[in-house]
PDB file of N, CA and C in Angstrom:
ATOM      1  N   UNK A   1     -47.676   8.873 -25.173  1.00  0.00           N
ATOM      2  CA  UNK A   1     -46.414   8.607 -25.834  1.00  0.00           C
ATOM      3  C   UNK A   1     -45.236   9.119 -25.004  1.00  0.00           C
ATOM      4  N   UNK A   2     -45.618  10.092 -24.602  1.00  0.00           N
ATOM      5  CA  UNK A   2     -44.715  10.777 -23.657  1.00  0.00           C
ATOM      6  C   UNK A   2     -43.906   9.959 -22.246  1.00  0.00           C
ATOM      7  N   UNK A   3     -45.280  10.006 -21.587  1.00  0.00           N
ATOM      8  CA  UNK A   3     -45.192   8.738 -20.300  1.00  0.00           C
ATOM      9  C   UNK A   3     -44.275   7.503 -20.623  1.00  0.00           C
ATOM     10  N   UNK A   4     -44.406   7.005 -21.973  1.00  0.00           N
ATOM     11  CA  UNK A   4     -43.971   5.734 -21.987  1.00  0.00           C
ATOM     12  C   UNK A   4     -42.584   5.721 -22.405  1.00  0.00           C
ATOM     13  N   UNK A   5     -42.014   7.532 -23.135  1.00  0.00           N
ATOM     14  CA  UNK A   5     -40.499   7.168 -23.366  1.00  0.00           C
ATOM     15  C   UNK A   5     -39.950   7.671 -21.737  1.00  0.00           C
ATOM     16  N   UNK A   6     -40.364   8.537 -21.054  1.00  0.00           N
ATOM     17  CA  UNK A   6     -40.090   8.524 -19.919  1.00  0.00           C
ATOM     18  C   UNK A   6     -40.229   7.323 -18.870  1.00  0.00           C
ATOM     19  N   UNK A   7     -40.949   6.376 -19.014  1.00  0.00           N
ATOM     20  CA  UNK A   7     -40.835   5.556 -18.351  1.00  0.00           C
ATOM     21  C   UNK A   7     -39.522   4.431 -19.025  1.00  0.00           C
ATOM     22  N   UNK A   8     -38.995   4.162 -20.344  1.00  0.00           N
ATOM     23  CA  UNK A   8     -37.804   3.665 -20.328  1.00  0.00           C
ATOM     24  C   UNK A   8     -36.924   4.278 -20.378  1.00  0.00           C
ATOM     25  N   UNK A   9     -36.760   5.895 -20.233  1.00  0.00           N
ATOM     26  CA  UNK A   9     -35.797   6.288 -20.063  1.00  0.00           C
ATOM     27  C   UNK A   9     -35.511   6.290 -18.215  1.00  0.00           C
ATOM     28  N   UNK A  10     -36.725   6.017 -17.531  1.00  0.00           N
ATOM     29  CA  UNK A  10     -36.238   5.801 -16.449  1.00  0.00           C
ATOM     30  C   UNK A  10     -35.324   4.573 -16.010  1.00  0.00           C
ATOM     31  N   UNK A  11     -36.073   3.517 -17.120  1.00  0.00           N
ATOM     32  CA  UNK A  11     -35.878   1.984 -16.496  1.00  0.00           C
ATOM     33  C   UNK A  11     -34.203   2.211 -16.903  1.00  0.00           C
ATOM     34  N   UNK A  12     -33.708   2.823 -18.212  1.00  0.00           N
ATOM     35  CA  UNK A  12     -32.155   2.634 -18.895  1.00  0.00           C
ATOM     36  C   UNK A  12     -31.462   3.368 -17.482  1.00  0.00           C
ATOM     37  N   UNK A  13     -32.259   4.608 -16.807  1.00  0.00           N
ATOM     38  CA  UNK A  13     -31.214   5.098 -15.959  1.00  0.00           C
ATOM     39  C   UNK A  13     -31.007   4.094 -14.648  1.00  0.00           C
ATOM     40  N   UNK A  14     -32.223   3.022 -14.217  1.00  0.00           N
ATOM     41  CA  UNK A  14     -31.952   2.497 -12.843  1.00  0.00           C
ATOM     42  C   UNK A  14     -30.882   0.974 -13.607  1.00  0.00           C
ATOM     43  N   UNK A  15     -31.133   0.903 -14.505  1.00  0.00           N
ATOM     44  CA  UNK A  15     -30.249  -0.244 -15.183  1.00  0.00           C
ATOM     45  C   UNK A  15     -29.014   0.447 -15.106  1.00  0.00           C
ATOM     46  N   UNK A  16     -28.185   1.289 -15.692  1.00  0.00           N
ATOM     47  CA  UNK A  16     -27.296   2.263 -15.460  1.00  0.00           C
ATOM     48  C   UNK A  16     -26.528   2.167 -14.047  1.00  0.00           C
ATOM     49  N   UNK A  17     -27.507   2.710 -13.173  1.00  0.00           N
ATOM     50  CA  UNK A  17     -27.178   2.318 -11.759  1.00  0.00           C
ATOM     51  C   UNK A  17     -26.908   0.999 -10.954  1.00  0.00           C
ATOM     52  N   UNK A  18     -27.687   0.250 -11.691  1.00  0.00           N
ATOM     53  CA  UNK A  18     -27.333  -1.231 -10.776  1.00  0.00           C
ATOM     54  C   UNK A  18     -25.879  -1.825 -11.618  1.00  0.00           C
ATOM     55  N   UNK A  19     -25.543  -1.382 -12.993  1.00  0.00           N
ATOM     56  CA  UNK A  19     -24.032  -1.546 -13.038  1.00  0.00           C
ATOM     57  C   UNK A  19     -23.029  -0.985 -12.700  1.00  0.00           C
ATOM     58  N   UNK A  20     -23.102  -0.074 -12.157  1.00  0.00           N
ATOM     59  CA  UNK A  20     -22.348   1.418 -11.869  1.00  0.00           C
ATOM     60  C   UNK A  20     -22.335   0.379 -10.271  1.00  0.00           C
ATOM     61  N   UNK A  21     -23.181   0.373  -9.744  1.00  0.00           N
ATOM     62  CA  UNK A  21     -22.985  -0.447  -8.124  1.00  0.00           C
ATOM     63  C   UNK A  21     -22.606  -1.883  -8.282  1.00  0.00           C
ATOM     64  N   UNK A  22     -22.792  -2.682  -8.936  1.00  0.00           N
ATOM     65  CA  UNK A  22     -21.910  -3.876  -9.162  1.00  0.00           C
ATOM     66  C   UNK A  22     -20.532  -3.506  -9.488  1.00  0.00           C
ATOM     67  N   UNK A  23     -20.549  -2.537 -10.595  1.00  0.00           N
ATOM     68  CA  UNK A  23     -19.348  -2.940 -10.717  1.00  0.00           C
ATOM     69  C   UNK A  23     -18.140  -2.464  -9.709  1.00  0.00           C
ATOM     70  N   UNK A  24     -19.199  -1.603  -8.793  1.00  0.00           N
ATOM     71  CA  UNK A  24     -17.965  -1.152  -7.415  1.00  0.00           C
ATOM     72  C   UNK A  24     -17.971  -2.314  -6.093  1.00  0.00           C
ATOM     73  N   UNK A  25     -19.200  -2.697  -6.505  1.00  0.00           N
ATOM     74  CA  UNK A  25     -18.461  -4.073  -5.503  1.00  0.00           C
ATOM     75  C   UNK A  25     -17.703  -5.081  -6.330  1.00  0.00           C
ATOM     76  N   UNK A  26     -17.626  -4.772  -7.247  1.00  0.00           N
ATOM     77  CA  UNK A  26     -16.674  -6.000  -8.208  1.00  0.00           C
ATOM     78  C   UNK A  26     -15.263  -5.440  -7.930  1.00  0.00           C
ATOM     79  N   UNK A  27     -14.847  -4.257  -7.911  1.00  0.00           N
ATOM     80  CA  UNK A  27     -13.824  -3.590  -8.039  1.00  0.00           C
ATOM     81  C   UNK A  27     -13.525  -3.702  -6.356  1.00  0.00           C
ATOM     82  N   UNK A  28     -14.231  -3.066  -5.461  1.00  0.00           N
ATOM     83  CA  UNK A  28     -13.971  -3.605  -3.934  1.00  0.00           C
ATOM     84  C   UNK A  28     -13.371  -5.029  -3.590  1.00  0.00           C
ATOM     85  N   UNK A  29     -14.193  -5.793  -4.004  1.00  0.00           N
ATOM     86  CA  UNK A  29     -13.862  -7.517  -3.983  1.00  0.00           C
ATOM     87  C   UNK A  29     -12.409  -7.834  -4.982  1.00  0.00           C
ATOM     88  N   UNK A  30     -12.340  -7.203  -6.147  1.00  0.00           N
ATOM     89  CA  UNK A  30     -10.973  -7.581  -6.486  1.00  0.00           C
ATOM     90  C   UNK A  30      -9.709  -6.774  -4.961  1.00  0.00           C
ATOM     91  N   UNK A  31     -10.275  -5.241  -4.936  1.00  0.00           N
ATOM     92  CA  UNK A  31      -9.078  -4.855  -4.211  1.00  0.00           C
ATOM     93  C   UNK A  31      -8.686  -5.424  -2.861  1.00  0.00           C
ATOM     94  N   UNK A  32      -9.753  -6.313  -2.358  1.00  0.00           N
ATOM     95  CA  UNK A  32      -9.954  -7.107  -0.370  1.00  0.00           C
ATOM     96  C   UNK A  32      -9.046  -7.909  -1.142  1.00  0.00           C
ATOM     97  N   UNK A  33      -9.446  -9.054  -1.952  1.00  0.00           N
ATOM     98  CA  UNK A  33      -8.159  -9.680  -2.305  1.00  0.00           C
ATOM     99  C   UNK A  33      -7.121  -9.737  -2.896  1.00  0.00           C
ATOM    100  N   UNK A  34      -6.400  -8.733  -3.550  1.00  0.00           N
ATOM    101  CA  UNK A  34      -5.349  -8.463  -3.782  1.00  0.00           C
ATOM    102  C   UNK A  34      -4.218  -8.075  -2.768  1.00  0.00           C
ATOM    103  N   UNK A  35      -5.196  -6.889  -1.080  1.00  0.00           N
ATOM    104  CA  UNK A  35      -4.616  -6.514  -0.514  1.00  0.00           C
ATOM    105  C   UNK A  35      -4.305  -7.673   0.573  1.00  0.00           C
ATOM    106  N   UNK A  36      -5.265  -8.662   0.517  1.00  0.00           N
ATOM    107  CA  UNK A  36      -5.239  -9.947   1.140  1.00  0.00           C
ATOM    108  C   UNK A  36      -4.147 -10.749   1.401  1.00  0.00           C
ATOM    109  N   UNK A  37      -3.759 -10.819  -0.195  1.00  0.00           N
ATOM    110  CA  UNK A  37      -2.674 -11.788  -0.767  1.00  0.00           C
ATOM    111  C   UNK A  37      -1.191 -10.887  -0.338  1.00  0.00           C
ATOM    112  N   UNK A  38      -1.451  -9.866  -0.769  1.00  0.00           N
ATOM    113  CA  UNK A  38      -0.271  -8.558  -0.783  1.00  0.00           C
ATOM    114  C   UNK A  38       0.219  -8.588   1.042  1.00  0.00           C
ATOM    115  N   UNK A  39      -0.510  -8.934   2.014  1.00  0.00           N
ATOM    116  CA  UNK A  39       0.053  -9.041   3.314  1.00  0.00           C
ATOM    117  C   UNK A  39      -0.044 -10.366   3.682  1.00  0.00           C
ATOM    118  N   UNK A  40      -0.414 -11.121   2.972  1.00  0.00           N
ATOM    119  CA  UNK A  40      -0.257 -12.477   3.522  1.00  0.00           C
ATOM    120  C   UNK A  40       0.991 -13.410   2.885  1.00  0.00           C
ATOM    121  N   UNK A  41       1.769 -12.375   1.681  1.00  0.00           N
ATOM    122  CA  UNK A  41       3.205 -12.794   1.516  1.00  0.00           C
ATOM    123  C   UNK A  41       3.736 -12.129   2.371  1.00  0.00           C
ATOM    124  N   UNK A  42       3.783 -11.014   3.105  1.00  0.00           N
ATOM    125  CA  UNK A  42       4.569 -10.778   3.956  1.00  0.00           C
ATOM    126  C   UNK A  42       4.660 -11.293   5.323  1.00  0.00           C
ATOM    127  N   UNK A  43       4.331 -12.081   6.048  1.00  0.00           N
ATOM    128  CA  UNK A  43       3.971 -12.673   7.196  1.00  0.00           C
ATOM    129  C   UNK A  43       5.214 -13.830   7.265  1.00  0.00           C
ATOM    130  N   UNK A  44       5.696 -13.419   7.699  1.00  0.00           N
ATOM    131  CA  UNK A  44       7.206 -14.295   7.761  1.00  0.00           C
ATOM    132  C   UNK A  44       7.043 -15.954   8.680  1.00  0.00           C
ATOM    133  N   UNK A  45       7.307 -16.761   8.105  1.00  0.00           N
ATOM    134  CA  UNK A  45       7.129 -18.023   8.141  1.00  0.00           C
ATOM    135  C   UNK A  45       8.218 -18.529   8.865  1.00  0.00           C
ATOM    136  N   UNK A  46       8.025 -19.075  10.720  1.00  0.00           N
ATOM    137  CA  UNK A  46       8.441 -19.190  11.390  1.00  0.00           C
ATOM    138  C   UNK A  46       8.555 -20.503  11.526  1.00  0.00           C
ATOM    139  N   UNK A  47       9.953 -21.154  11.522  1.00  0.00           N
ATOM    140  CA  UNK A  47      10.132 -22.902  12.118  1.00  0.00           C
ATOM    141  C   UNK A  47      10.794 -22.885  12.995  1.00  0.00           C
ATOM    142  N   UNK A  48      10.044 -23.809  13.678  1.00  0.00           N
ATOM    143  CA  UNK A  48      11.070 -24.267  15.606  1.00  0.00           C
ATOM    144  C   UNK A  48      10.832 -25.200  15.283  1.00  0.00           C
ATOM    145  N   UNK A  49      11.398 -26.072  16.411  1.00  0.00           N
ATOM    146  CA  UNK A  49      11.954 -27.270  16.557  1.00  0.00           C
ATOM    147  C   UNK A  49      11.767 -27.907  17.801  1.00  0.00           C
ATOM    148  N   UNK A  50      11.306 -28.866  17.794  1.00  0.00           N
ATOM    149  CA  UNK A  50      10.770 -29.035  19.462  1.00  0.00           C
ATOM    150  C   UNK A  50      11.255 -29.475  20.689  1.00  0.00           C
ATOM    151  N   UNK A  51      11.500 -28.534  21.865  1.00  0.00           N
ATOM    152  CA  UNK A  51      12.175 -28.451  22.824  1.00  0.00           C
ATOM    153  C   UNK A  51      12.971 -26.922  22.649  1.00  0.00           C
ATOM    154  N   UNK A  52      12.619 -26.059  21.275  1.00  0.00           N
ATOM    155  CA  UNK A  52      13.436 -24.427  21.376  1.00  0.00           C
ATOM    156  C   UNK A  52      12.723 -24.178  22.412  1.00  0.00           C
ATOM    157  N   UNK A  53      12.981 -22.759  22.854  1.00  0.00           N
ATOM    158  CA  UNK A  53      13.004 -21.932  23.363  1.00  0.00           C
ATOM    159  C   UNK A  53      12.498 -20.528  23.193  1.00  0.00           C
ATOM    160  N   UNK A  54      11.032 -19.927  23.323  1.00  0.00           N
ATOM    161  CA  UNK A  54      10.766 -19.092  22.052  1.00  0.00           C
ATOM    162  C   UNK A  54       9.745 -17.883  23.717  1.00  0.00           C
ATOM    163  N   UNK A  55       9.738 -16.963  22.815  1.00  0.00           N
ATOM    164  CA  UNK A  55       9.041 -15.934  23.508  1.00  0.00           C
ATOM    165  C   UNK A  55       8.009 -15.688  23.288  1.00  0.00           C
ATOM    166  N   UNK A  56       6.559 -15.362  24.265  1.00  0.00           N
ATOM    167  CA  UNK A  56       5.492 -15.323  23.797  1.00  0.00           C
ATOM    168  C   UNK A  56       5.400 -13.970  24.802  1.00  0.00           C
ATOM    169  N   UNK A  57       5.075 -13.265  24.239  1.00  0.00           N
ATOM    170  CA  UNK A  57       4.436 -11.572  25.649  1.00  0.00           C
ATOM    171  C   UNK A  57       5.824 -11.562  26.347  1.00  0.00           C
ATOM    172  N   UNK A  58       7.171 -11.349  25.940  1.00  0.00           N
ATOM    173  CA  UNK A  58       8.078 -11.263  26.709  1.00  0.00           C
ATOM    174  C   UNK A  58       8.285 -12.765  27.333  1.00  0.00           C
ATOM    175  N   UNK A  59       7.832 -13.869  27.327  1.00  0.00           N
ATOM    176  CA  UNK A  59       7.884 -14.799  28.802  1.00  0.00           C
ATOM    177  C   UNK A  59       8.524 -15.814  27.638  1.00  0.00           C
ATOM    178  N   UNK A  60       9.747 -16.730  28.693  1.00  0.00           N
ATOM    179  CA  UNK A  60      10.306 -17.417  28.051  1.00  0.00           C
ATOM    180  C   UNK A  60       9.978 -18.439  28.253  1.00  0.00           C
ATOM    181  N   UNK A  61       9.410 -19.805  27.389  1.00  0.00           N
ATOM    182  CA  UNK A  61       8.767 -20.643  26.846  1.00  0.00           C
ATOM    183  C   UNK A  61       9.252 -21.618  26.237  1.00  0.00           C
ATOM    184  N   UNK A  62       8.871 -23.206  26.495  1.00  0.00           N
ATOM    185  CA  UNK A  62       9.544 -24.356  25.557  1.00  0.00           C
ATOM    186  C   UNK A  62       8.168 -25.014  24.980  1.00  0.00           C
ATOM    187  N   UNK A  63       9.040 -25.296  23.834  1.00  0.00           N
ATOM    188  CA  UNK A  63       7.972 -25.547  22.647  1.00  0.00           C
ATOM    189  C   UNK A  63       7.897 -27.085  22.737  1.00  0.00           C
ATOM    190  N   UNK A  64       6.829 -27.310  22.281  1.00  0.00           N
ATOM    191  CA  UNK A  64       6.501 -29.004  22.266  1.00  0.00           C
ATOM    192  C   UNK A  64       5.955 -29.093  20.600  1.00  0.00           C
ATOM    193  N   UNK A  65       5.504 -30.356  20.325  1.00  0.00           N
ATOM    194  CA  UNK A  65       4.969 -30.672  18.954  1.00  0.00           C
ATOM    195  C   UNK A  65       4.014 -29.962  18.734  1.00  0.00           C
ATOM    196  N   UNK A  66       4.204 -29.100  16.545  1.00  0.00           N
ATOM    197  CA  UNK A  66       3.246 -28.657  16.028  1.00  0.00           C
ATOM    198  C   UNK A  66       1.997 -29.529  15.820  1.00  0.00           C
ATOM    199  N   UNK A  67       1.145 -29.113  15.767  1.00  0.00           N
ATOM    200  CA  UNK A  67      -0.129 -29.451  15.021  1.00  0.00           C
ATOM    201  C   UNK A  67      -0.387 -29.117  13.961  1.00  0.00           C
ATOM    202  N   UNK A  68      -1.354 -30.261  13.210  1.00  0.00           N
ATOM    203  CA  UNK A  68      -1.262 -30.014  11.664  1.00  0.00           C
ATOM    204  C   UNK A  68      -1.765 -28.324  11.105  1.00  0.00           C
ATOM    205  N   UNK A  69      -2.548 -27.712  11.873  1.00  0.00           N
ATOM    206  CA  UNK A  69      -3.104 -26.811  11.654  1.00  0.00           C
ATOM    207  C   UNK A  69      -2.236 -25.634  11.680  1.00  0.00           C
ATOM    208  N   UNK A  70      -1.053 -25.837  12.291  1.00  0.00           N
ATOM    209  CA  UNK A  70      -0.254 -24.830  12.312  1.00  0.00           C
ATOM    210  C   UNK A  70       0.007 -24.515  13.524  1.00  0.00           C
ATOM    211  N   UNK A  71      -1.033 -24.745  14.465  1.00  0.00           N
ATOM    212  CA  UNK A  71      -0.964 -24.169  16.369  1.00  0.00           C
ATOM    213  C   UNK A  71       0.214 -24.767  16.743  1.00  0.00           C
ATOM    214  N   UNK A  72       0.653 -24.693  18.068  1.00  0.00           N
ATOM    215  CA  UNK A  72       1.716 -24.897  18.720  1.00  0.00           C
ATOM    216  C   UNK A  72       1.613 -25.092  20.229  1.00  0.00           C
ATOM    217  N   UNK A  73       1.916 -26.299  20.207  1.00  0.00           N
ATOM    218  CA  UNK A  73       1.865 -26.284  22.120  1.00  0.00           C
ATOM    219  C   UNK A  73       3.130 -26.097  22.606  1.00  0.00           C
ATOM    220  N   UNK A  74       2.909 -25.192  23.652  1.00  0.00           N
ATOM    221  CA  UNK A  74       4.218 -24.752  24.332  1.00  0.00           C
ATOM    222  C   UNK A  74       4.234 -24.830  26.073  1.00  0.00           C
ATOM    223  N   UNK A  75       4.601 -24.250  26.797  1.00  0.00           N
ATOM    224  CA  UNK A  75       4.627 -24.897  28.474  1.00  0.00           C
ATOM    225  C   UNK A  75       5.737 -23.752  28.929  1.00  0.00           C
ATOM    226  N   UNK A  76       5.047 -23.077  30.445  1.00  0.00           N
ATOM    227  CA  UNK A  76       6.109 -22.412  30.130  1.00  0.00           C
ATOM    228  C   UNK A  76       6.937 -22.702  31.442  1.00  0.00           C
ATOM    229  N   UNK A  77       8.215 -22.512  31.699  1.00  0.00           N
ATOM    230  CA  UNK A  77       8.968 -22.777  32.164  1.00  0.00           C
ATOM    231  C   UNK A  77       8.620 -22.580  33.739  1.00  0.00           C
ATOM    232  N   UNK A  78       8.363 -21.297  34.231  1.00  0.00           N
ATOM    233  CA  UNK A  78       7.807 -21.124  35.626  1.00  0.00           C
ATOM    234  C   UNK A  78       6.831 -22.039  36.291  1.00  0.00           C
ATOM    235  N   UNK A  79       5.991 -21.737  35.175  1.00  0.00           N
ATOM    236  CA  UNK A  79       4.409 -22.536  35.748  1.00  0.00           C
ATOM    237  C   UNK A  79       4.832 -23.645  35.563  1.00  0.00           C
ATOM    238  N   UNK A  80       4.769 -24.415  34.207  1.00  0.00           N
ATOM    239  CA  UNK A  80       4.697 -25.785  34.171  1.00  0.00           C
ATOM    240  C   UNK A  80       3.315 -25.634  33.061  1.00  0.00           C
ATOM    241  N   UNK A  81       2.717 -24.816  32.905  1.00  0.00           N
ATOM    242  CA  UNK A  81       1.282 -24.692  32.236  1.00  0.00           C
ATOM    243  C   UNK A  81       1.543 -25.070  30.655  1.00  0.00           C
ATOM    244  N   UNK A  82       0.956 -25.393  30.587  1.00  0.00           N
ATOM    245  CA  UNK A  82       0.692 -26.197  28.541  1.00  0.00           C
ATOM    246  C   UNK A  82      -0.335 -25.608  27.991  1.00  0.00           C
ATOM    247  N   UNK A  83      -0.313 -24.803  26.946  1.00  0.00           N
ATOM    248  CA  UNK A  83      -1.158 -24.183  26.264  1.00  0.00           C
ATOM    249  C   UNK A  83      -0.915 -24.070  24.814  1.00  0.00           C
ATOM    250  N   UNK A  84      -2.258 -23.904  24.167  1.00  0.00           N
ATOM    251  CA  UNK A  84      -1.662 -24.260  22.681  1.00  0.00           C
ATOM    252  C   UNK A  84      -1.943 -22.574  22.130  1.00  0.00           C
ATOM    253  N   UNK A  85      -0.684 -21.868  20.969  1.00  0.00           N
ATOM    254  CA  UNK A  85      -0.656 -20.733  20.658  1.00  0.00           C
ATOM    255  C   UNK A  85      -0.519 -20.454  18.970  1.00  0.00           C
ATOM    256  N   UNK A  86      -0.967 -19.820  17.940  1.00  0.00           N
ATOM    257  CA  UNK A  86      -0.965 -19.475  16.925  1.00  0.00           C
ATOM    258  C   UNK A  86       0.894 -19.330  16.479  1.00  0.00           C
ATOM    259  N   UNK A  87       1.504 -20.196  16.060  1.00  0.00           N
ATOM    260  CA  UNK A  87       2.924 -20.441  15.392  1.00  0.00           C
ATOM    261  C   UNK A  87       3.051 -18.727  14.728  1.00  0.00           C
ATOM    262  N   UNK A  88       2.801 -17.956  14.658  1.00  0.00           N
ATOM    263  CA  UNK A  88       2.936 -16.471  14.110  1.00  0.00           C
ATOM    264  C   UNK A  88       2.998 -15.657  15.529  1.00  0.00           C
ATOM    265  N   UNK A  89       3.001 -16.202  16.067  1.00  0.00           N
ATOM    266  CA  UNK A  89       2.872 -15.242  17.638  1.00  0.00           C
ATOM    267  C   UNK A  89       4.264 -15.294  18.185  1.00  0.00           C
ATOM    268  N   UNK A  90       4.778 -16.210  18.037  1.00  0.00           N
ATOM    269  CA  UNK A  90       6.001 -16.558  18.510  1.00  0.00           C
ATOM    270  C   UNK A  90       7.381 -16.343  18.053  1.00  0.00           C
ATOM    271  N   UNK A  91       8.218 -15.777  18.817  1.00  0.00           N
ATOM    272  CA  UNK A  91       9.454 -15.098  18.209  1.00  0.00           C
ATOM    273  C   UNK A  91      10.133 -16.359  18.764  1.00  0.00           C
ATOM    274  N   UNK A  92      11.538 -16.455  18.118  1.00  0.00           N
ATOM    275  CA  UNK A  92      12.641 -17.106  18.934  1.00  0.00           C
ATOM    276  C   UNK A  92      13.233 -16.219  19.698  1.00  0.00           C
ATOM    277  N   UNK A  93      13.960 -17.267  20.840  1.00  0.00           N
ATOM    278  CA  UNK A  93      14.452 -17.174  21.947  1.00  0.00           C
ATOM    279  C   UNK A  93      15.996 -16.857  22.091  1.00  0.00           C
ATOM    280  N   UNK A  94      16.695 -15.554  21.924  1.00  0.00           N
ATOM    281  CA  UNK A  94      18.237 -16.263  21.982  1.00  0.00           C
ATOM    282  C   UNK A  94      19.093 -16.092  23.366  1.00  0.00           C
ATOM    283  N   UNK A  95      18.753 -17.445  23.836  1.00  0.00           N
ATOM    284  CA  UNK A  95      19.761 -17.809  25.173  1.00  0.00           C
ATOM    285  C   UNK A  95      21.050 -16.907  25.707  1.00  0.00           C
ATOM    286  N   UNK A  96      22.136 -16.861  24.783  1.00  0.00           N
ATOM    287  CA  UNK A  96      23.296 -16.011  24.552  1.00  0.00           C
ATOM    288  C   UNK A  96      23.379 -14.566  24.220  1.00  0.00           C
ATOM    289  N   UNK A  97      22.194 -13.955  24.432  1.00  0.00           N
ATOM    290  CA  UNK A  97      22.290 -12.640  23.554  1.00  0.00           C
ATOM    291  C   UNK A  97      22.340 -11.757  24.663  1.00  0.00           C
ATOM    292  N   UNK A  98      23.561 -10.989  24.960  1.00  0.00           N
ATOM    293  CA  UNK A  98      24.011 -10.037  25.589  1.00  0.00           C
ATOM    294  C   UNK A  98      24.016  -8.649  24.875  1.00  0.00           C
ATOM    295  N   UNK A  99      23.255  -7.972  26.414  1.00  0.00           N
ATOM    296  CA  UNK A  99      22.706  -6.365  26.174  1.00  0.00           C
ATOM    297  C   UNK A  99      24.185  -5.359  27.107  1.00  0.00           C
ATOM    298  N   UNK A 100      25.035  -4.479  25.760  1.00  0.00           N
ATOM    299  CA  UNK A 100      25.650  -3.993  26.728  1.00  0.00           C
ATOM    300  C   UNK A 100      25.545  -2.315  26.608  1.00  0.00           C
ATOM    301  N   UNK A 101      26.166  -1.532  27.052  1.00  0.00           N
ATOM    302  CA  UNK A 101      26.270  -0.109  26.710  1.00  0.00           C
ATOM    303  C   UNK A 101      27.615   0.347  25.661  1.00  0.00           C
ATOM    304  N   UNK A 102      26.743   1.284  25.101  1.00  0.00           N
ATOM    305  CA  UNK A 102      28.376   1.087  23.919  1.00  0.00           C
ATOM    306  C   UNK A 102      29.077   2.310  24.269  1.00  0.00           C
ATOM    307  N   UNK A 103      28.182   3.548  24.749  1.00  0.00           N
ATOM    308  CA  UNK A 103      28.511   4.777  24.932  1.00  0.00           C
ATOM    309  C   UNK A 103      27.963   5.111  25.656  1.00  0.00           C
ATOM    310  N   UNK A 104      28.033   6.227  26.762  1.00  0.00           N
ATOM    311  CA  UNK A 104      27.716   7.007  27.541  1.00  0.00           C
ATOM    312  C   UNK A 104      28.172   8.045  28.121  1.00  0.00           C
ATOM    313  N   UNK A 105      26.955   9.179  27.408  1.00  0.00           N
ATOM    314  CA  UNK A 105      27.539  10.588  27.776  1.00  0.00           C
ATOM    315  C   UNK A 105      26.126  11.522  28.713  1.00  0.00           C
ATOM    316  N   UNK A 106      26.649  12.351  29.053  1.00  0.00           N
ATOM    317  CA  UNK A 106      26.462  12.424  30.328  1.00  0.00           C
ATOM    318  C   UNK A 106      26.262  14.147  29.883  1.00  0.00           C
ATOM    319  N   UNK A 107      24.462  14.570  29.929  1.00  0.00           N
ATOM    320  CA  UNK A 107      24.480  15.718  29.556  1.00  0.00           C
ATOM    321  C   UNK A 107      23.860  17.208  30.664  1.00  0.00           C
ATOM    322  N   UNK A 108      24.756  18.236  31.018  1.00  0.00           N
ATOM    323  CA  UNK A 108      24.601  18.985  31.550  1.00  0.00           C
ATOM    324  C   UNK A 108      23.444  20.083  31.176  1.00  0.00           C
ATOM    325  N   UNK A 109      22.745  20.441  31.776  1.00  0.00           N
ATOM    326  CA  UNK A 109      21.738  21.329  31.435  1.00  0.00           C
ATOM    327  C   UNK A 109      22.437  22.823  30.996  1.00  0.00           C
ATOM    328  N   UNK A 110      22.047  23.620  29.963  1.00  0.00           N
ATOM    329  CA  UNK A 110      22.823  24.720  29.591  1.00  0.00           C
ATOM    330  C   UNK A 110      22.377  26.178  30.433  1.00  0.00           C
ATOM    331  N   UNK A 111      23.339  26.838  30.646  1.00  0.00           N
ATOM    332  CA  UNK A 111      23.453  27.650  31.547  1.00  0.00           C
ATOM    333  C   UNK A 111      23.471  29.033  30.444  1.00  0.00           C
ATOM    334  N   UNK A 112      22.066  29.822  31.341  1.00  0.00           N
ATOM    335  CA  UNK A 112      21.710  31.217  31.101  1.00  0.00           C
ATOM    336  C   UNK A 112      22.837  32.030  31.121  1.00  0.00           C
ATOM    337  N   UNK A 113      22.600  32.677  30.293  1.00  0.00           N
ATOM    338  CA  UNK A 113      24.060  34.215  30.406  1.00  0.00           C
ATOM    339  C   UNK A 113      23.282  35.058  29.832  1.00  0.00           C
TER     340      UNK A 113
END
């Protein structure tokens, strides 16, 4: 009699356990996609226009026609080379944008006394 309430009190505790572990991969799987969604509104949604002018690794670049998928063929100006690049990789280009100094001061090392 003994054996046999110990044996369902074993079976209630491994039952116990296999919900206790579902329900943390249930709770894991809600939080992958929540945090999913939560950075995939932030990913800022980039349009060019074809023939801009856009930067890829620093190098300045002209854009040719998207693809439906989202990629982007671009070519870059030096080479001549055509390659197709992920539309999120790519910053715009601004032609006109001047780097100047606004201030400059000029600092002496301080002297022991």
């Amino acid at each position: 009699m003994e054996l046999e309430l110990a044996g369902k009190a074993r079976k209630l505790d491994i039952q116990e356990l296999e919900e206790i572990r579902y329900d943390a991969y249930e709770n894991a799987r809600i939080y992958k996609d929540k945090t999913k969604l939560f950075h995939d509104k932030r990913i800022a949604q980039m349009h060019f226009s074809v023939g801009q002018k856009v930067l890829l690794y620093n190098s300045v670049l002209k854009l040719f026609p998207v693809f439906t998928h989202g990629a982007i063929e671009i070519e870059s100006e030096e080479s001549g080379k055509q390659f197709v690049v992920n539309g999120q990789r790519l910053k715009p280009f601004y032609e006109n944008f001047q780097a100047h100094t606004v201030e400059k001061i000029h600092l002496e090392p301080p002297q022991n006394q």
